[in-house]
Protein backbone atom coordinates (compact mmCIF):
# COMPACT_ATOMS: atom_id res chain seq x y z
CA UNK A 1 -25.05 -9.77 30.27
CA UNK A 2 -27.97 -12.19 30.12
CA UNK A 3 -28.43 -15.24 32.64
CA UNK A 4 -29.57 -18.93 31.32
CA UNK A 5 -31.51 -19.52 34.47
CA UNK A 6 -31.25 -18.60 38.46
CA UNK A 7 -28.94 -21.72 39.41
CA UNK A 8 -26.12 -19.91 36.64
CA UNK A 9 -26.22 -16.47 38.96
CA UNK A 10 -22.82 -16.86 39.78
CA UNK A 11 -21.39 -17.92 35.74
CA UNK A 12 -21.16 -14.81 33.70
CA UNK A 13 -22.69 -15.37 30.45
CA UNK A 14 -22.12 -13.19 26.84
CA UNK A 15 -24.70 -11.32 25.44
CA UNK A 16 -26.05 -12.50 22.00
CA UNK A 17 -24.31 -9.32 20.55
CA UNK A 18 -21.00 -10.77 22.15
CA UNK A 19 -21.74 -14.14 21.15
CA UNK A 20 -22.48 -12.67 17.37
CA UNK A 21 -19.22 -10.42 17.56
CA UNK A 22 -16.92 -13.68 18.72
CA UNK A 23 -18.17 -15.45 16.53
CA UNK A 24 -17.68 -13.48 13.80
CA UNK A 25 -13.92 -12.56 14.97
CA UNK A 26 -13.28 -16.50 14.82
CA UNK A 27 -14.86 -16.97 11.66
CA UNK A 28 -12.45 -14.24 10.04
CA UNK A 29 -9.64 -15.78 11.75
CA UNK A 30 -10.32 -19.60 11.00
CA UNK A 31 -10.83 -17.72 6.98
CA UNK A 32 -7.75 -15.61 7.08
CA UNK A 33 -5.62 -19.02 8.39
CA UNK A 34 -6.58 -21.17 5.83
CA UNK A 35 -5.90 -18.54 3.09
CA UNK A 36 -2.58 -18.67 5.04
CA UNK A 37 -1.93 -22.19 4.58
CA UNK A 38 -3.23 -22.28 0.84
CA UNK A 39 -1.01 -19.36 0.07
CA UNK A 40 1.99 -21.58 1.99
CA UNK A 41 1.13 -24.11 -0.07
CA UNK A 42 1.58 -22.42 -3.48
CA UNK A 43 4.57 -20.44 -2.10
CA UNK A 44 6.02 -24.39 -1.88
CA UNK A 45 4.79 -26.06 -4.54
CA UNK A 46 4.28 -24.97 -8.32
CA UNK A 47 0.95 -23.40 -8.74
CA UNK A 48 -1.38 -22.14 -11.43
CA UNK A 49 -3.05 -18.44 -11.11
CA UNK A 50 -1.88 -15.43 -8.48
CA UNK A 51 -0.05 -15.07 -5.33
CA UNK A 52 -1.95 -12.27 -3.55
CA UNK A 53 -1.78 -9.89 -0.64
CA UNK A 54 -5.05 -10.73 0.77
CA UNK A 55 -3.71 -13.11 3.26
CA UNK A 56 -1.18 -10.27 4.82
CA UNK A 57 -3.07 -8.01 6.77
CA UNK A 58 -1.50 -4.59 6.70
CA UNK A 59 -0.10 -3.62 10.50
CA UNK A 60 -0.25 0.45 10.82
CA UNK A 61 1.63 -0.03 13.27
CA UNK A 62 4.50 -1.71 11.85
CA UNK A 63 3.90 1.01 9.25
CA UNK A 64 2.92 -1.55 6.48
CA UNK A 65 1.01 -0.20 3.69
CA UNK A 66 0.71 -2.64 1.16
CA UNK A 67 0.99 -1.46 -2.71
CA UNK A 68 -2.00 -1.95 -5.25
CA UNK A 69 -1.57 -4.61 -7.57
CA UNK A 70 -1.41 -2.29 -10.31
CA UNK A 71 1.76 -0.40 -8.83
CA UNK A 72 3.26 -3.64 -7.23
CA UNK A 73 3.32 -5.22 -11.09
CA UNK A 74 4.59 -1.78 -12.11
CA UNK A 75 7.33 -1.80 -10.01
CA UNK A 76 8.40 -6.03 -10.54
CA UNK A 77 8.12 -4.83 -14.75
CA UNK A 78 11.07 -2.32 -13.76
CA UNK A 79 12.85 -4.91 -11.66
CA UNK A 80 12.75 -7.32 -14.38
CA UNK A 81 13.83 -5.52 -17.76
CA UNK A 82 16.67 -7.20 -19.20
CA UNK A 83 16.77 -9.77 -16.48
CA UNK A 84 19.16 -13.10 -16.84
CA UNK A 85 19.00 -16.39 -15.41
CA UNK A 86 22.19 -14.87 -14.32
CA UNK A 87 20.54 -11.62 -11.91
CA UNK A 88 20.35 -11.62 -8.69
CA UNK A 89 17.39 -9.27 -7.53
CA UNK A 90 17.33 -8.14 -3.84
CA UNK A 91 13.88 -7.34 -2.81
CA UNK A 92 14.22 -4.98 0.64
CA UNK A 93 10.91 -4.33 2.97
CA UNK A 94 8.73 -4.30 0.17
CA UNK A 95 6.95 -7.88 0.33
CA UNK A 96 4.17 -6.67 -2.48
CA UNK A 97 6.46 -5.78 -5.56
CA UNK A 98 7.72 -9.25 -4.41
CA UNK A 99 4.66 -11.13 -5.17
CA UNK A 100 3.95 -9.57 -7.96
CA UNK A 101 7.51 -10.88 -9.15
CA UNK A 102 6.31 -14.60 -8.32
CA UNK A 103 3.37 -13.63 -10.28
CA UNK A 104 4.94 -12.63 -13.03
CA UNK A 105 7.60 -15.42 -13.01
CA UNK A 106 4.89 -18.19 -12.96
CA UNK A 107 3.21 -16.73 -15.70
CA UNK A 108 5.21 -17.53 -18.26
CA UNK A 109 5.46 -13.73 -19.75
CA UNK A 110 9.22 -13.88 -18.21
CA UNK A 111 11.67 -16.82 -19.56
CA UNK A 112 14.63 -15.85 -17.15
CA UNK A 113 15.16 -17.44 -13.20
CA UNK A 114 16.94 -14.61 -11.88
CA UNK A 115 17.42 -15.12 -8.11
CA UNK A 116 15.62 -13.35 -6.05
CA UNK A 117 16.16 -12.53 -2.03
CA UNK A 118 13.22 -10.95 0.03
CA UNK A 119 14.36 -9.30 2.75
CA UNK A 120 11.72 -8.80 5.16
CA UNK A 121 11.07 -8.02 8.95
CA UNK A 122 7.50 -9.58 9.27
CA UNK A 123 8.05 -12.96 9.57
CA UNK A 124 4.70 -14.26 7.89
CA UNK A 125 6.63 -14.01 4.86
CA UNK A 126 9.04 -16.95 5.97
CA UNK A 127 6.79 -19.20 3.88
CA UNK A 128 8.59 -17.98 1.01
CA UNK A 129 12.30 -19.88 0.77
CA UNK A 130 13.41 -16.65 -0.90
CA UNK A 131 12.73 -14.94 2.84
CA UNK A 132 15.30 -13.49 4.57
CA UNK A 133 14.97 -11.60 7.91
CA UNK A 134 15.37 -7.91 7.93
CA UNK A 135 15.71 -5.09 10.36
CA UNK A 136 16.65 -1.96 9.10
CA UNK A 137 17.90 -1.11 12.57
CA UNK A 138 20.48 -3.83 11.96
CA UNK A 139 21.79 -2.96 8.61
CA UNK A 140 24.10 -5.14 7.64
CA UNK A 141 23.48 -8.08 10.40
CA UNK A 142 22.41 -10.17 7.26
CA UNK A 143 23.71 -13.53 5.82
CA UNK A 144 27.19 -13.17 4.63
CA UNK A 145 26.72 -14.50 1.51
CA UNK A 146 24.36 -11.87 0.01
CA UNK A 147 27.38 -9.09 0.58
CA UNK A 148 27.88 -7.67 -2.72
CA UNK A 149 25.84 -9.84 -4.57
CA UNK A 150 22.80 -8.02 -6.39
CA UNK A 151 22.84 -6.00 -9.71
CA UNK A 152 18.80 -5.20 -9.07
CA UNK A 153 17.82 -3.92 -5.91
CA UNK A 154 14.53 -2.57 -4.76
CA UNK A 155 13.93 -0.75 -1.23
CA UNK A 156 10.86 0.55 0.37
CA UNK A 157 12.13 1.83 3.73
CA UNK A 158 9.08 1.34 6.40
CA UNK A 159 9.25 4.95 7.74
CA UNK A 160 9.63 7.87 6.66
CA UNK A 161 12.20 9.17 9.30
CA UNK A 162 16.09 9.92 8.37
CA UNK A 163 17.01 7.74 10.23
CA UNK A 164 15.39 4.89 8.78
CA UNK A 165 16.02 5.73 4.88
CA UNK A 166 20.16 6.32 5.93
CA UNK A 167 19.98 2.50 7.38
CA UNK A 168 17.98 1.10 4.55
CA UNK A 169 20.42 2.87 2.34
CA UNK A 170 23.31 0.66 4.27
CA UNK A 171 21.58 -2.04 3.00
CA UNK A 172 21.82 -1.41 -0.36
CA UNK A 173 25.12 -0.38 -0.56
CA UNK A 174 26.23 -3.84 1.40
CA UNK A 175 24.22 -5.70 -0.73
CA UNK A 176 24.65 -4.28 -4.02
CA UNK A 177 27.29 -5.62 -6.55
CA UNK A 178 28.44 -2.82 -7.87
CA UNK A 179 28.02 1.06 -7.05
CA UNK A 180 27.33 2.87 -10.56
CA UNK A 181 24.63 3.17 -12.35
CA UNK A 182 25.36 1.54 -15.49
CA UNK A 183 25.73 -1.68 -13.61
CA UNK A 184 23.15 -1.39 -10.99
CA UNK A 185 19.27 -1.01 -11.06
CA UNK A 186 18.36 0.81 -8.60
CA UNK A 187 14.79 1.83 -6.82
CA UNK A 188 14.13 3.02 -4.20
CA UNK A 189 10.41 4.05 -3.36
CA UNK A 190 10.04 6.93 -0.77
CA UNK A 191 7.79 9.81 0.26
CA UNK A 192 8.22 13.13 -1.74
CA UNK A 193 9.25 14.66 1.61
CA UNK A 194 12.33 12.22 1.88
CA UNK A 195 13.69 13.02 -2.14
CA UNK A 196 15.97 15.79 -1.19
CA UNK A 197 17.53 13.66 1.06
CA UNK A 198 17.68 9.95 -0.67
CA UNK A 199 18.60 11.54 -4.03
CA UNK A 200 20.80 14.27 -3.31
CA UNK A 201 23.14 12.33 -0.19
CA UNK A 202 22.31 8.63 -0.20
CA UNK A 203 22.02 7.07 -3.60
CA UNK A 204 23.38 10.08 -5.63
CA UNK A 205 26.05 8.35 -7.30
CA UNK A 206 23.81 6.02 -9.07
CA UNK A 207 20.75 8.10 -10.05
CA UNK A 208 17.26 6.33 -9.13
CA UNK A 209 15.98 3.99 -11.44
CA UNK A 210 12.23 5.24 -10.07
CA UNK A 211 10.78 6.55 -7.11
CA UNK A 212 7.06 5.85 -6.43
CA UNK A 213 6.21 9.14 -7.82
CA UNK A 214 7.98 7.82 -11.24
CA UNK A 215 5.83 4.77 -11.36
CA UNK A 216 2.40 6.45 -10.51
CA UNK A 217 0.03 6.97 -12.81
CA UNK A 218 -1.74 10.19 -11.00
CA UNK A 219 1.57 11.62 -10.88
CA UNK A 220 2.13 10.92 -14.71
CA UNK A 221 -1.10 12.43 -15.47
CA UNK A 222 0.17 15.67 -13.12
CA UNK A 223 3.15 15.82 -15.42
CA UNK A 224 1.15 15.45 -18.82
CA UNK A 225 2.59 11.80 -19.32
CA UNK A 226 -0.78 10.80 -19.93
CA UNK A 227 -3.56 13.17 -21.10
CA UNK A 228 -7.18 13.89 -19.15
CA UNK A 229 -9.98 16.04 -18.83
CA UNK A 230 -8.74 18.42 -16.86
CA UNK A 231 -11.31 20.47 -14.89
CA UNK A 232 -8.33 22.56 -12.61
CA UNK A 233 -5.04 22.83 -12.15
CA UNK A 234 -3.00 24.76 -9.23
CA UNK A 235 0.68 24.39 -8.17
CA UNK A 236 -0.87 22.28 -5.10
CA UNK A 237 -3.98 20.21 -7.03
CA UNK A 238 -5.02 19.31 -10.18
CA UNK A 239 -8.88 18.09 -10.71
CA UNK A 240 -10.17 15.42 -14.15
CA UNK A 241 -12.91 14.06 -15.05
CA UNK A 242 -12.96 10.46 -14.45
CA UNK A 243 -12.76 7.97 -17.28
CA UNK A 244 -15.41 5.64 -15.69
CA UNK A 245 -17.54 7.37 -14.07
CA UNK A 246 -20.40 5.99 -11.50
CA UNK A 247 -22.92 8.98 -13.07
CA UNK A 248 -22.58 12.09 -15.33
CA UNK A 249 -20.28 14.56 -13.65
CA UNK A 250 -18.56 12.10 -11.75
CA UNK A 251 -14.32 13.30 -10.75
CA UNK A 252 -11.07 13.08 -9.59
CA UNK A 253 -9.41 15.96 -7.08
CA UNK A 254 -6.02 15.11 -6.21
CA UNK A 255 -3.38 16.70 -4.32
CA UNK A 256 0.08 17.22 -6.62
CA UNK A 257 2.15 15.83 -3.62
CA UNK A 258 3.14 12.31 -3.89
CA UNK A 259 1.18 10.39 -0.90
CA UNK A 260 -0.14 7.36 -1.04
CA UNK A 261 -2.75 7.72 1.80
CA UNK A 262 -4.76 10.76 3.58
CA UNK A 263 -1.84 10.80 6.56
CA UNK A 264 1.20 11.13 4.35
CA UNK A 265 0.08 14.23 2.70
CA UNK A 266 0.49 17.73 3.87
CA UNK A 267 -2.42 19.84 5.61
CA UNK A 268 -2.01 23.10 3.17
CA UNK A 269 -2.78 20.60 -0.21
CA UNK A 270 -5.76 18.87 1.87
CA UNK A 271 -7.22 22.05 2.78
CA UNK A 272 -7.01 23.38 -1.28
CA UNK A 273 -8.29 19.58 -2.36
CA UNK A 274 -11.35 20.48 -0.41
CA UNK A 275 -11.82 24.11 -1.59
CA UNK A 276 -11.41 22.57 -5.11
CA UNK A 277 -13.98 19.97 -4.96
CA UNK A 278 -16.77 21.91 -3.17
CA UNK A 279 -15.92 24.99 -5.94
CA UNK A 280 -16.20 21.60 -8.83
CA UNK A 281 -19.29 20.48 -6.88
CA UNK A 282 -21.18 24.44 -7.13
CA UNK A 283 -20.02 24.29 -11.14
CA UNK A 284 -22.14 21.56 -11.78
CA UNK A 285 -24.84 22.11 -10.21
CA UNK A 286 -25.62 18.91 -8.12
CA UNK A 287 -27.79 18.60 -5.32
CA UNK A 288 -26.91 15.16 -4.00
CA UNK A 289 -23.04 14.03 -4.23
CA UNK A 290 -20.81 12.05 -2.33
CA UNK A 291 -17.19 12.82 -1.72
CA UNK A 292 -15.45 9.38 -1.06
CA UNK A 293 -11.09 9.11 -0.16
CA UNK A 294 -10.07 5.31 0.04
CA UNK A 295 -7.00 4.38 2.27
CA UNK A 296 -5.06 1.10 1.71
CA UNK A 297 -6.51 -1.99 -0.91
CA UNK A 298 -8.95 -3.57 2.00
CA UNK A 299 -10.55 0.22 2.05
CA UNK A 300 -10.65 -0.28 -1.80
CA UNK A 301 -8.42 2.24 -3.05
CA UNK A 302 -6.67 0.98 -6.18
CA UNK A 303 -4.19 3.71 -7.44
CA UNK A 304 -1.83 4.70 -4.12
CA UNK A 305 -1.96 8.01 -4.65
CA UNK A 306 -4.40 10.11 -2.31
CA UNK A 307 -7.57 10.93 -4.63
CA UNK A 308 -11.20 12.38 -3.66
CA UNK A 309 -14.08 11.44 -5.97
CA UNK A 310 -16.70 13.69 -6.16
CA UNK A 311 -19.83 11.60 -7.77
CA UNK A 312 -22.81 13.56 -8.51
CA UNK A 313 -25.87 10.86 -7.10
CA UNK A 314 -29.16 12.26 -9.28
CA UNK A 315 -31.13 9.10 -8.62
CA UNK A 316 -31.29 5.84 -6.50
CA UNK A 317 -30.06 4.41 -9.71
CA UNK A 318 -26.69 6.24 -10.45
CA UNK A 319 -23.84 7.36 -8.94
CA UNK A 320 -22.55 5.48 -5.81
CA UNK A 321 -24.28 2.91 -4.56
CA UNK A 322 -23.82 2.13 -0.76
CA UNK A 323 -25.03 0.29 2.01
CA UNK A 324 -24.33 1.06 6.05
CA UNK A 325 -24.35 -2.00 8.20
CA UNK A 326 -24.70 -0.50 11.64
CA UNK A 327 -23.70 -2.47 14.93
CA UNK A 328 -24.92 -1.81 18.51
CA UNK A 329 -22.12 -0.68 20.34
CA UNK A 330 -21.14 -0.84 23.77
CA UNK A 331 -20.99 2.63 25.54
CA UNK A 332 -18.19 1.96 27.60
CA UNK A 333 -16.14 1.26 24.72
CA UNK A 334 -17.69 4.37 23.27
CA UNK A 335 -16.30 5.88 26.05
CA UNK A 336 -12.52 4.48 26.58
CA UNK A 337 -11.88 4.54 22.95
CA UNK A 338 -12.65 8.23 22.74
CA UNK A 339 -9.99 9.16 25.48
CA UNK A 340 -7.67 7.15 23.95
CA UNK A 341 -7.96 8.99 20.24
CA UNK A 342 -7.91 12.23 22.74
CA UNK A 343 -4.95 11.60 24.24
CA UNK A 344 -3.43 10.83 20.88
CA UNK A 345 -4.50 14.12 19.26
C-alpha cells in the first residue's frame, strides 16, 4: 500500500501493481463485452464473415470445454448431410458445433434452412433466437412443442458421470422424431470411458452416427485412416513426426485414449506418453527441446485430442519461440492459493 501524502493516513490507497492489475481486469472486461454485443448483433441481424467462440469464455467449472473450430465444423458437416428445408436439427449442450452450423449456413456452401434448436444451460447463449434453456437434471422440463420433433440430433453431455449421460439420453429420446436409425441421425460425443455404457444401453437401438473419437483426426491417424510418419506405436501411444514442424526433428506423442485435455486421460497412458517422448528425445540426439501439452483453444491447442510436442530448439532461430511475461506477485496470495490446491489434492 502506498500513501499520496500524510493528510490521506486514514484512506487506503492501491499499489501501482494493483492499480496496473485493475486496470487491466477492466480493460479485458470492457473488450470481452463489446465482443459480446457485436456477436449479439450478428446473432440478430444478417452478417458477413464468422460467428466465433471467442466471446464465450469456457467455465471449468460448469465443465465447459469448448471444441476447436476444426472439430466443431466437423461435427455441423455430419449434422448437415442430406439436410432439407424440411429438418429439424436439435443441438443439445454443445453451443460450438452450433456456431459452426450458423457459420456454415451463412456461407452459402449449404442451400437448405433446416430448423435448428440449441438447447443450452448457459444462458449467454440466449442471444441466439434458436436458444432454448437446458438442464440435463430436468430432462424433459422443455417446451412442449419440441416433443418428438427432430430427425438430427446432436448431444454433448457436460459430465462425464452416469448419471448425467442417462439424463441427456432422456433428452434425446423425448426430443427425437423417430427411434431407428434409418430415420434418425444421431451423435452423441462422449469420453471413451462412457462408450460401453452410451452405446451398449442408451442409444443402442439406433447405432451412433459418430462419437468424438469418430470425428478426430488423431484418432483416425491411430486407426490408419490417415497415414504418418510413425516414429512408435504401443497398445497405449503412438508417436509421428509432425507435418509442420517448428525445427528438424520436431513430433507428436499422443496417448491412444480418446481425451480431449490432460485431465480426461488416464494416469497409466500419461506415464508411457512421457517414457515415449524422453526415449524419442535420446534417439535424436538433441540437447535443447521443449515438451509443450496445450489445454482448451485460449491455451492454443487446435486438435482436442491430448498431444505432447517434442521440438528439438538447436538455435535462437528455430524451434519454439517463446516469451515469459513475469508479474510480481503478492505472497499472501502465494500463500492462500497454495492451501487451497492442497486441500484439493
Amino acid at each position: 500500500m502506498v500513501k499520496l501524502d500524510q493528510e490521506d493516513d486514514d484512506i487506503p490507497q492501491l499499489s501501482a501493481g494493483a492499480l496496473d492489475a485493475l486496470k487491466e481486469f477492466y480493460g479485458e472486461r470492457d473488450a470481452r463485452q463489446k465482443q459480446f454485443e457485436e456477436l449479439k448483433g450478428q446473432a440478430e441481424d444478417e452478417f458477413e464473415g464468422n460467428l466465433s467462440m471467442e466471446a464465450f469464455t469456457e467455465d471449468w467449472n460448469a465443465s465447459q470445454f469448448w471444441y476447436s473450430d476444426e472439430t466443431a465444423t466437423v461435427l455441423a458437416r455430419q449434422l448437415l448431410d442430406g439436410a432439407t428445408d424440411d429438418t429439424r436439427i436439435a443441438v443439445v449442450s454443445a453451443p460450438s458445433a452450433f456456431i459452426q452450423l450458423k457459420n456454415l449456413l451463412a456461407s452459402g456452401e449449404y442451400q437448405c434452412r433446416p430448423h435448428i434448436k440449441l438447447l443450452e444451460y448457459d444462458e449467454r447463449f440466449a442471444v441466439f433466437k434458436e436458444f432454448v434453456r437446458y438442464d440435463f437434471e430436468k430432462a424433459i422440463q422443455l417446451p412442449a412443442e419440441l416433443k418428438g420433433s427432430f430427425d438430427v440430433i446432436i448431444c454433448d453431455p457436460p459430465f462425464l458421470s452416469q448419471d448425467c449421460q442417462t439424463k441427456a439420453a432422456l433428452t434425446v429420446r423425448w426430443l427425437a422424431k423417430v427411434w431407428n436409425q434409418k430415420a434418425l441421425r444421431l451423435i452423441v460425443c462422449t469420453g471413451e470411458r462412457m462408450e460401453t455404457l452410451v452405446t451398449d444401453k442408451l442409444y443402442g437401438k439406433v447405432a451412433l452416427s459418430t462419437t468424438m473419437a469418430a470425428a478426430c483426426i488423431f484418432c483416425k491417424i491411430i486407426r490408419g485412416e490417415i497415414p504418418s510418419m510413425k516414429i512408435f506405436e504401443s497398445e497405449k501411444t503412438l508417436a509421428f513426426l509432425d507435418i509442420g514442424p517448428l525445427s528438424k526433428g520436431h513430433s507428436l506423442i499422443i496417448p491412444k485414449h480418446h481425451g480431449a485435455k490432460l485431465h480426461d486421460i488416464p494416469d497409466d497412458q500419461l506415464a508411457e506418453v512421457l517414457s515415449v517422448t524422453k526415449r524419442i528425445a535420446i534417439a535424436q540426439g538433441v540437447q535443447d527441446y521443449n515438451i509443450l501439452q496445450n489445454n482448451g483453444k485460449i491455451a492454443h491447442q487446435v486438435v482436442d485430442h491430448v498431444h505432447f510436442h517434442l521440438i528439438p530448439k538447436p538455435n535462437e532461430e528455430e524451434g519454439l519461440g517463446i516469451g515469459w511475461p513475469t508479474k510480481p506477485a503478492d505472497k499472501d496470495q502465494l500463500t492462500k492459493l497454495l492451501e487451497e490446491i492442497k486441500a484439493k489434492m
